[in-house]
C-alpha atoms as a PDB file:
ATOM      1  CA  UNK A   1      -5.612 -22.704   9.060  1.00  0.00           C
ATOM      2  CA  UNK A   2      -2.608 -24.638   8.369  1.00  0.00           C
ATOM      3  CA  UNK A   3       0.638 -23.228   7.014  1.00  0.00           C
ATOM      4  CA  UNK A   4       0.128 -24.996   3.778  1.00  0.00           C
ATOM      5  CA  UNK A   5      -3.299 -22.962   3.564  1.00  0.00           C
ATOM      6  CA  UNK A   6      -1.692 -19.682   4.477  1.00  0.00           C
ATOM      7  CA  UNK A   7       1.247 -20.382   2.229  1.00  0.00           C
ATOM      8  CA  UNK A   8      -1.158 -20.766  -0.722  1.00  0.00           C
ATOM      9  CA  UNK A   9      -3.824 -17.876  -0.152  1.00  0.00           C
ATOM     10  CA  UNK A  10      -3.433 -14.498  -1.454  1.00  0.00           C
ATOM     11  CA  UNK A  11      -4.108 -12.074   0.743  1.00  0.00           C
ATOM     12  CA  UNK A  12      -2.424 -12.711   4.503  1.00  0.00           C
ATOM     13  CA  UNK A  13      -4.776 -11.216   6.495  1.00  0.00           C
ATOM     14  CA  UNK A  14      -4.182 -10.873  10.485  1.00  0.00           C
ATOM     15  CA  UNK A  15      -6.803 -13.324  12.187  1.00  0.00           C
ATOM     16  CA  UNK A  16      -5.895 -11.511  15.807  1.00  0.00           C
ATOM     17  CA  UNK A  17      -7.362  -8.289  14.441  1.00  0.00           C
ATOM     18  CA  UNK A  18     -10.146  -8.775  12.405  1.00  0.00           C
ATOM     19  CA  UNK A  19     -11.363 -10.803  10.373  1.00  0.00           C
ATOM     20  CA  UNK A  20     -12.328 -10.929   6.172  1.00  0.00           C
ATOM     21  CA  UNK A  21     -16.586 -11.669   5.145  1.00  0.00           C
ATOM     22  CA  UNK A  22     -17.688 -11.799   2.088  1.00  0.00           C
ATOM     23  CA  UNK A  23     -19.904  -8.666   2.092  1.00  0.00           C
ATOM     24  CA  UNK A  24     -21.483  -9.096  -1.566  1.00  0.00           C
ATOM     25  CA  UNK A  25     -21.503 -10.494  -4.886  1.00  0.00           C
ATOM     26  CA  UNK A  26     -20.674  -8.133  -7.365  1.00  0.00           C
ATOM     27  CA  UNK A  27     -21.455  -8.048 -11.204  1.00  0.00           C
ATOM     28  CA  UNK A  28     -19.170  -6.007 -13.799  1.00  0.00           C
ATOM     29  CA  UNK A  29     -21.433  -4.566 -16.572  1.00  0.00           C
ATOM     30  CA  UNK A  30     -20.251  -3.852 -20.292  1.00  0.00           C
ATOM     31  CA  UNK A  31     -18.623  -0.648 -19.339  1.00  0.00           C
ATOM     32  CA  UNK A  32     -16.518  -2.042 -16.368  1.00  0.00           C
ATOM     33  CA  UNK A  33     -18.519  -0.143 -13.792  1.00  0.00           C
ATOM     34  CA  UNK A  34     -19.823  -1.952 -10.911  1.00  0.00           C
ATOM     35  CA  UNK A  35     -22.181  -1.100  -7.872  1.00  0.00           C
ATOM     36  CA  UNK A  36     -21.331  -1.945  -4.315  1.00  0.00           C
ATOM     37  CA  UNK A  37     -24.545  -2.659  -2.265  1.00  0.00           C
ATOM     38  CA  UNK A  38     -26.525  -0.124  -0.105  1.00  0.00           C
ATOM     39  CA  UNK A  39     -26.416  -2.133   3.262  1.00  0.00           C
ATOM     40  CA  UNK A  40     -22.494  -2.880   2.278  1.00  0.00           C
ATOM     41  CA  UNK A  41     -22.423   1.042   1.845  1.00  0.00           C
ATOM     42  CA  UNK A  42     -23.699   1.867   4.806  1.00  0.00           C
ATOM     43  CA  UNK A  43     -22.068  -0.361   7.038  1.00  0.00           C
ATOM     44  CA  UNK A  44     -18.709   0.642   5.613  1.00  0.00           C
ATOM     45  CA  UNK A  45     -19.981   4.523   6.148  1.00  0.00           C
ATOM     46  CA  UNK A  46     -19.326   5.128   2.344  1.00  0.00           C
ATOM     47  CA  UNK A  47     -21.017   8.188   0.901  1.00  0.00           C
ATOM     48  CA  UNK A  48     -21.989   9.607  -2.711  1.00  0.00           C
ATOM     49  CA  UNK A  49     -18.774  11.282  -3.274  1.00  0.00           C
ATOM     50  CA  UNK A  50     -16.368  10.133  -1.566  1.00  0.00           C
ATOM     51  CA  UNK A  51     -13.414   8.945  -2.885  1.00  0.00           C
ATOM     52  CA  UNK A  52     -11.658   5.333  -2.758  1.00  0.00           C
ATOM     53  CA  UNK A  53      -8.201   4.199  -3.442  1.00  0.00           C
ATOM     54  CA  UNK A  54      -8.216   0.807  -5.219  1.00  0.00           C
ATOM     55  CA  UNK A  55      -5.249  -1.349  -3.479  1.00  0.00           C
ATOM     56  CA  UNK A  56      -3.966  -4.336  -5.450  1.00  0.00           C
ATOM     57  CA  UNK A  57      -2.447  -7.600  -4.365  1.00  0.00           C
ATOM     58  CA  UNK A  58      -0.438  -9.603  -6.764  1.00  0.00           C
ATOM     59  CA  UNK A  59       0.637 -13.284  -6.507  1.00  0.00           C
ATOM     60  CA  UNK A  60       2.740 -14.460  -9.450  1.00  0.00           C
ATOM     61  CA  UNK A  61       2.186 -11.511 -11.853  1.00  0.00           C
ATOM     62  CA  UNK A  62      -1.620 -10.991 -11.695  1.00  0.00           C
ATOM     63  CA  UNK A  63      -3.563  -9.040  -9.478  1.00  0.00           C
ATOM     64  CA  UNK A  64      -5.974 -11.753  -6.409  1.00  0.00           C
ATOM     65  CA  UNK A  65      -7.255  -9.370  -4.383  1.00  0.00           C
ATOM     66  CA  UNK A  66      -8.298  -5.538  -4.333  1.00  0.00           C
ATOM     67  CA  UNK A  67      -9.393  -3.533  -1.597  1.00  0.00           C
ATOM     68  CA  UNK A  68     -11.018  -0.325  -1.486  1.00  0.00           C
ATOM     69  CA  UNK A  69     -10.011   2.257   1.257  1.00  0.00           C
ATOM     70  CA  UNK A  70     -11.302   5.686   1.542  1.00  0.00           C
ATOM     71  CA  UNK A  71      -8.609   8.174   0.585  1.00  0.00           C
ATOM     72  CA  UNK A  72      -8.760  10.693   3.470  1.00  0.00           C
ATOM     73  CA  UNK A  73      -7.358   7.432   5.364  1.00  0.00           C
ATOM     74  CA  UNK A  74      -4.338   7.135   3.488  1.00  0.00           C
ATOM     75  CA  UNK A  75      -0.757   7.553   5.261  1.00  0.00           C
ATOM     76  CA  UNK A  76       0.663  11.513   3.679  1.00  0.00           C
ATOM     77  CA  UNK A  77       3.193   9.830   1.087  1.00  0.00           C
ATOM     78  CA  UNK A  78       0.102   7.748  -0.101  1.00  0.00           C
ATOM     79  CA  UNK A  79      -1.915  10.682  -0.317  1.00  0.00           C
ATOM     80  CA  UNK A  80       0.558  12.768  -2.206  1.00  0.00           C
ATOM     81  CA  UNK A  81       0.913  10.067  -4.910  1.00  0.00           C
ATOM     82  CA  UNK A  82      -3.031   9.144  -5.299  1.00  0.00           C
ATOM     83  CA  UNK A  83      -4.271  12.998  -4.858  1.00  0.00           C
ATOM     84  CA  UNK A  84      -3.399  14.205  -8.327  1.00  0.00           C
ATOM     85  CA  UNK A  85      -4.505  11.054  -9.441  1.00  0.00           C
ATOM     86  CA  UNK A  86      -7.983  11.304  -8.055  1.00  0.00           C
ATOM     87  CA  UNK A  87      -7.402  15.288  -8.965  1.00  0.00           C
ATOM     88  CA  UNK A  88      -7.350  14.332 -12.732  1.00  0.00           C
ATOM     89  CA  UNK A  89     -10.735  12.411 -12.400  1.00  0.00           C
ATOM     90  CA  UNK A  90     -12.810  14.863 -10.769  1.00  0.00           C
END
């Protein structure tokens, strides 16, 4: 990619080590809930109950880009903010 490219995309991701795929097409239904695909499920070795932290990127006041990571990954300090957070919704 150029730097012009880079400049304008939202998330910098590190070619070197790895690389981003679109995985799947999701659809939001009238409640806001939406389901990520079996094969995308298993591949990322996510199982009925675990929990995700939704990460956020913002460019210019609105959110481009989320991520989902699995919680028991976080960093400590991460974990001590999002646990009681996740607490409340169980």
């Amino acid at each position: 990619m150029s730097d012009d490219k880079n400049k304008d995309s939202c998330c910098s991701l590190p070619t070197a080590s790895g690389r981003c795929t679109i995985e799947a097409i999701l659809s939001v239904d009238e409640r806001g809930q939406m389901v990520l695909p079996k094969e995308v499920r298993i591949r990322a070795g996510i199982r009925a109950g675990d929990k995700l932290a939704a990460i956020s990127w913002e460019r210019d006041g609105k959110i481009c880009c989320i991520m989902l990571y699995p919680v028991e990954q976080l960093a400590e300090p991460v974990k001590a903010i999002v646990a009681p957070m996740i607490k409340d919704l169980a």
